[in-house]
N, C-alpha and C. Protein backbone atom coordinates (compact mmCIF):
# COMPACT_ATOMS: atom_id res chain seq x y z
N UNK A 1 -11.23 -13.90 4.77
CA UNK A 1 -10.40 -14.99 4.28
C UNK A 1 -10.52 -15.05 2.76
N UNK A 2 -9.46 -15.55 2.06
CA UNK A 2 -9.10 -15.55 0.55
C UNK A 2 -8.77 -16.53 0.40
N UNK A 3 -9.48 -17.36 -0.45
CA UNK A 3 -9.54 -18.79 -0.82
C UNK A 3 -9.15 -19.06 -2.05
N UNK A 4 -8.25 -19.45 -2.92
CA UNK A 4 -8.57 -20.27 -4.00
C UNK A 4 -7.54 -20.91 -4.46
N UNK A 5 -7.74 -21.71 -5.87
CA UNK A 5 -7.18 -23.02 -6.44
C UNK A 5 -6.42 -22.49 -6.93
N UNK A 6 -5.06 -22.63 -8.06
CA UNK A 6 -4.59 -22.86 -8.50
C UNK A 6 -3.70 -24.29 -9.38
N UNK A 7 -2.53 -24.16 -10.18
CA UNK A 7 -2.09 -25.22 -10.68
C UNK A 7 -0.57 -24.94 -10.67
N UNK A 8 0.46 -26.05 -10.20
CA UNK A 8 1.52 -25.56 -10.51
C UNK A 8 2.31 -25.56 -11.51
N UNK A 9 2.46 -24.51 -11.88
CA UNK A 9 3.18 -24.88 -13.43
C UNK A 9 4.91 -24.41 -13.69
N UNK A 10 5.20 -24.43 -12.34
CA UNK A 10 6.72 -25.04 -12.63
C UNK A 10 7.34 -26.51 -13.18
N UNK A 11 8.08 -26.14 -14.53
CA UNK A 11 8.36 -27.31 -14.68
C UNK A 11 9.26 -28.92 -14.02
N UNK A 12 9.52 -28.57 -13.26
CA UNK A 12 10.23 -29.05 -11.94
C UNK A 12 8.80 -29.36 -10.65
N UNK A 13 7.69 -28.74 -10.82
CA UNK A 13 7.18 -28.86 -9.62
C UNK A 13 7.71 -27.52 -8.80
N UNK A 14 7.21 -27.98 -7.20
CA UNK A 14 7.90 -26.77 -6.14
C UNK A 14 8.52 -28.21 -5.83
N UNK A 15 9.91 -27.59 -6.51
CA UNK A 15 11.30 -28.31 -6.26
C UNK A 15 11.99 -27.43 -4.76
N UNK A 16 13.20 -27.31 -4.88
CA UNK A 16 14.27 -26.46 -3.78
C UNK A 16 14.14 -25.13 -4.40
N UNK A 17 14.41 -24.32 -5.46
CA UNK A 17 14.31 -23.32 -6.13
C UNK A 17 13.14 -22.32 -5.93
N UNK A 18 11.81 -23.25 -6.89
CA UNK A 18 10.31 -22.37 -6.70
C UNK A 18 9.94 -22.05 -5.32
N UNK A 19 10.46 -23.34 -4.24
CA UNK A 19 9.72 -23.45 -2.83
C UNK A 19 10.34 -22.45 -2.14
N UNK A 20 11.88 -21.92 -2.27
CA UNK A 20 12.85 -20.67 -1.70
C UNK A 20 12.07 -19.23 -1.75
N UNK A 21 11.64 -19.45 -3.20
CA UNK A 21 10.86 -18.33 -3.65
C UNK A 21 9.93 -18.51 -2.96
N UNK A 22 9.11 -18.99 -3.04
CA UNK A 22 7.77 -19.01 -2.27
C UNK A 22 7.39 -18.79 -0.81
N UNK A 23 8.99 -19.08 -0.28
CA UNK A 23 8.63 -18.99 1.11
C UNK A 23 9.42 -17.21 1.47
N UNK A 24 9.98 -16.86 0.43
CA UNK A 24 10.12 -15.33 1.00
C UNK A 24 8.84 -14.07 0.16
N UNK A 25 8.42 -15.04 -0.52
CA UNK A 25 6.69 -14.16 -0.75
C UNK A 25 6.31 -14.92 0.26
N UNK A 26 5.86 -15.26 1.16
CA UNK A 26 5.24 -15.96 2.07
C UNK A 26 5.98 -14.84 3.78
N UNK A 27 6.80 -14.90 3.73
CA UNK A 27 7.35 -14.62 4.75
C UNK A 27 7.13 -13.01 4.76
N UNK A 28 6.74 -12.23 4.02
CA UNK A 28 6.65 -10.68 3.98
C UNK A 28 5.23 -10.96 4.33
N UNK A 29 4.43 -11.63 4.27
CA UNK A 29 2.88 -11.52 4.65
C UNK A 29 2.65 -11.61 5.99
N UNK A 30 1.49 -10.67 6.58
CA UNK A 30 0.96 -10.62 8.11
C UNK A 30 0.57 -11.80 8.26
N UNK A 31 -0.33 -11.71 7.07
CA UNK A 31 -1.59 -12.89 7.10
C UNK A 31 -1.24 -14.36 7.31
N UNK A 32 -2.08 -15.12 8.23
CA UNK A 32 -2.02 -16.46 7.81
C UNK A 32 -2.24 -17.28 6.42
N UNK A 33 -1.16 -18.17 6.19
CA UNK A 33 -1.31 -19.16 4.76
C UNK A 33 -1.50 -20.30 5.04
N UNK A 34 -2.24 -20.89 4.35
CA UNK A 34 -2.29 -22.37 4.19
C UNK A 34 -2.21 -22.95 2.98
N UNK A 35 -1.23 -23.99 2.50
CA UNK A 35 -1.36 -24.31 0.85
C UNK A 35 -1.59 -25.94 1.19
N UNK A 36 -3.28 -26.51 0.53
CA UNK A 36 -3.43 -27.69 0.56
C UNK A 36 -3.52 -28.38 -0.50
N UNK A 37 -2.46 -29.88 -0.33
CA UNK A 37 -2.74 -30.59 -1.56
C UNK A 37 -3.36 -31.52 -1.06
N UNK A 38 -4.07 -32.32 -1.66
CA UNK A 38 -4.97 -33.62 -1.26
C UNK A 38 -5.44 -33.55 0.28
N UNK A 39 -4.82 -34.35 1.37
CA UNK A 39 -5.18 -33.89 2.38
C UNK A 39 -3.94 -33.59 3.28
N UNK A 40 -3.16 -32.96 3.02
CA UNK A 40 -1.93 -32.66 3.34
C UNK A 40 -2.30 -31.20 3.07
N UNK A 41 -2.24 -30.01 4.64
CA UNK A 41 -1.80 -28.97 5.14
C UNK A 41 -0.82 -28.25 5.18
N UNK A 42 -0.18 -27.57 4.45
CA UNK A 42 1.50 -27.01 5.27
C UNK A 42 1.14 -25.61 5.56
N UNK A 43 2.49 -25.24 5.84
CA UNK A 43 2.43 -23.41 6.37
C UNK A 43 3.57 -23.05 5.36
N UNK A 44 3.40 -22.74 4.40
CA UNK A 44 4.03 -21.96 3.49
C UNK A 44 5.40 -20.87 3.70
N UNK A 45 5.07 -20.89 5.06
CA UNK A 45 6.70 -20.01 5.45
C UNK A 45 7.60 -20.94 5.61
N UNK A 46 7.31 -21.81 5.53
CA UNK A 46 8.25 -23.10 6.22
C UNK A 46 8.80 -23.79 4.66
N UNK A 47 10.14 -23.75 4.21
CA UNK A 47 10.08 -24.91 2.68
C UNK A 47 10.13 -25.93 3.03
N UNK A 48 10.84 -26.95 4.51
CA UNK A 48 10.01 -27.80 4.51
C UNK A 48 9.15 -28.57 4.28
N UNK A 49 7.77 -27.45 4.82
CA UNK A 49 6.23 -27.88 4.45
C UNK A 49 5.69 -27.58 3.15
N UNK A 50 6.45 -26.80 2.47
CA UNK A 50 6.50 -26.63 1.12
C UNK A 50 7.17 -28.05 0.68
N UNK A 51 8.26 -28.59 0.64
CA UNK A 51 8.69 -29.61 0.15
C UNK A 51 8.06 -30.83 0.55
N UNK A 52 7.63 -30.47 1.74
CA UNK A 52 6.62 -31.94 1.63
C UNK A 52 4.99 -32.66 1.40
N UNK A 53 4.73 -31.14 0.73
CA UNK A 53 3.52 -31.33 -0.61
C UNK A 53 3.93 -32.24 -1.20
N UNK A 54 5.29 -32.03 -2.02
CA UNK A 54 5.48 -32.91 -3.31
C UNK A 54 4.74 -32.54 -4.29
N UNK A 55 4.55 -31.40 -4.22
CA UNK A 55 4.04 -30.83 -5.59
C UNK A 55 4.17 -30.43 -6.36
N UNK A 56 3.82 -31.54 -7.50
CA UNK A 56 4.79 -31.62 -8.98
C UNK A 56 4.16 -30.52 -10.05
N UNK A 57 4.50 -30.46 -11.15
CA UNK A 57 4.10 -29.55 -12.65
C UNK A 57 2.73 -30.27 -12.68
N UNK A 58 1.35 -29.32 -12.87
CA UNK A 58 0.61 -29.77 -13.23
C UNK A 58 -1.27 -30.09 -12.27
N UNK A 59 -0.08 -30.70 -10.48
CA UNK A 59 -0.87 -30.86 -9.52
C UNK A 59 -1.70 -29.59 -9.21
N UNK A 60 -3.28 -29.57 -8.53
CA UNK A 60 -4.14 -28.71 -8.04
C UNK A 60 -3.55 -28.59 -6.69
N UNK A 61 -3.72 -27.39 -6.37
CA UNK A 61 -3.08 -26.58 -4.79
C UNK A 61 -4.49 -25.91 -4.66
N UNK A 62 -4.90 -26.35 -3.14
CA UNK A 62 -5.71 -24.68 -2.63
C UNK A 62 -4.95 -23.82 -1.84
N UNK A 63 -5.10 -22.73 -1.70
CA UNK A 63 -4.32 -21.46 -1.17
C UNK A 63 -5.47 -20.75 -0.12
N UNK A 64 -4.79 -21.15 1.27
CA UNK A 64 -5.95 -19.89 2.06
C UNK A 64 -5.32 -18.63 2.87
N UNK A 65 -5.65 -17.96 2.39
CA UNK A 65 -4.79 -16.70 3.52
C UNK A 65 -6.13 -15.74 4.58
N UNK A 66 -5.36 -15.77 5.37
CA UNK A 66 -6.44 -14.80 6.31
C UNK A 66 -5.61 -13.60 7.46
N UNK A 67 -6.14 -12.78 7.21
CA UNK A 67 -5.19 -11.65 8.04
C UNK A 67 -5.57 -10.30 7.42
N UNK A 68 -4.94 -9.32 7.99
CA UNK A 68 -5.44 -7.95 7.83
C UNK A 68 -4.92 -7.10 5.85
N UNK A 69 -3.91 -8.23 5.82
CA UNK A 69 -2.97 -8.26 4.25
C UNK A 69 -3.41 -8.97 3.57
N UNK A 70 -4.60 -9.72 3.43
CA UNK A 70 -4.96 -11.27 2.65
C UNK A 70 -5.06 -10.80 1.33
N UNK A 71 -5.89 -9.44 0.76
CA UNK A 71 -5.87 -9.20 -0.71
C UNK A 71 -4.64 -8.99 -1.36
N UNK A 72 -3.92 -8.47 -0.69
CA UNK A 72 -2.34 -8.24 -1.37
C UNK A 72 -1.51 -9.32 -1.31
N UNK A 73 -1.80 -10.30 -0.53
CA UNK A 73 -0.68 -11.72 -0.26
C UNK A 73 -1.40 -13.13 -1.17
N UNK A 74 -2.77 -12.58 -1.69
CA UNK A 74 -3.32 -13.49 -2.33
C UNK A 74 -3.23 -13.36 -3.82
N UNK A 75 -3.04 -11.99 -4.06
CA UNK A 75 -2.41 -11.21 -5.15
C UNK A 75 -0.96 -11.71 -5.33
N UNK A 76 -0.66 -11.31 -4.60
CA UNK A 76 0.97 -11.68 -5.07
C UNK A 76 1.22 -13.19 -5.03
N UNK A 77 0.30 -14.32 -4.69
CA UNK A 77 0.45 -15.35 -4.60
C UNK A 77 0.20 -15.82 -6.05
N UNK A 78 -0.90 -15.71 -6.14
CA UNK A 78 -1.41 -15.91 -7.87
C UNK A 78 -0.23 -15.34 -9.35
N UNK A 79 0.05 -14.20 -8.74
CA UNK A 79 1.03 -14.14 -9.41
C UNK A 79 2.58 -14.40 -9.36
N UNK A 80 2.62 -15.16 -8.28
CA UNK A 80 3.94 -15.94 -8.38
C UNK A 80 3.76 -17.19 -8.97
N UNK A 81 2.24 -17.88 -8.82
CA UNK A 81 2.22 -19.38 -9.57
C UNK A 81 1.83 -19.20 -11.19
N UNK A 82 1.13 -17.63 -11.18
CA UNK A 82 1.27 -17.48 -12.49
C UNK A 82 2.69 -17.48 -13.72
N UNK A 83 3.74 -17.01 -12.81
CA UNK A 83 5.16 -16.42 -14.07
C UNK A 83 5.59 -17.43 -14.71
């Protein structure tokens, strides 16, 4: 399992746009995701559960992935909240 924090630094937050994106890097992964804000869970394939973080420019996210792909989906995760 691959654990860690990040920050979002879209200026919008994960609005409709970032969360689209996110859920088709999300959706090429084997692995299980989990992105938690406070105490709110979602499944990251879902924008939905992406949209109902509510997670604005700025807020802390943890990110957990687990599966046979986790270094490459945790990779490419970081660097999608990185651009």
């Amino acid at each position: 399992m691959v654990e860690f924090t990040t920050t979002v630094g879209f200026e919008e937050g994960l609005h409709a746009r970032p969360a689209a994106e996110l859920v088709k890097v999300c959706q090429k992964a084997l692995a299980d995701i989990k992105i938690i804000k406070d105490d709110l869970e979602v499944n990251p394939k879902s924008i939905l559960g992406i949209l109902t973080l509510g997670a604005a420019h700025g807020d802390k996210i943890r990110i957990l992935v687990n599966g046979s792909d986790e270094n490459d989906v945790a990779k490419n995760l970081k660097a999608f909240f990185n651009k």
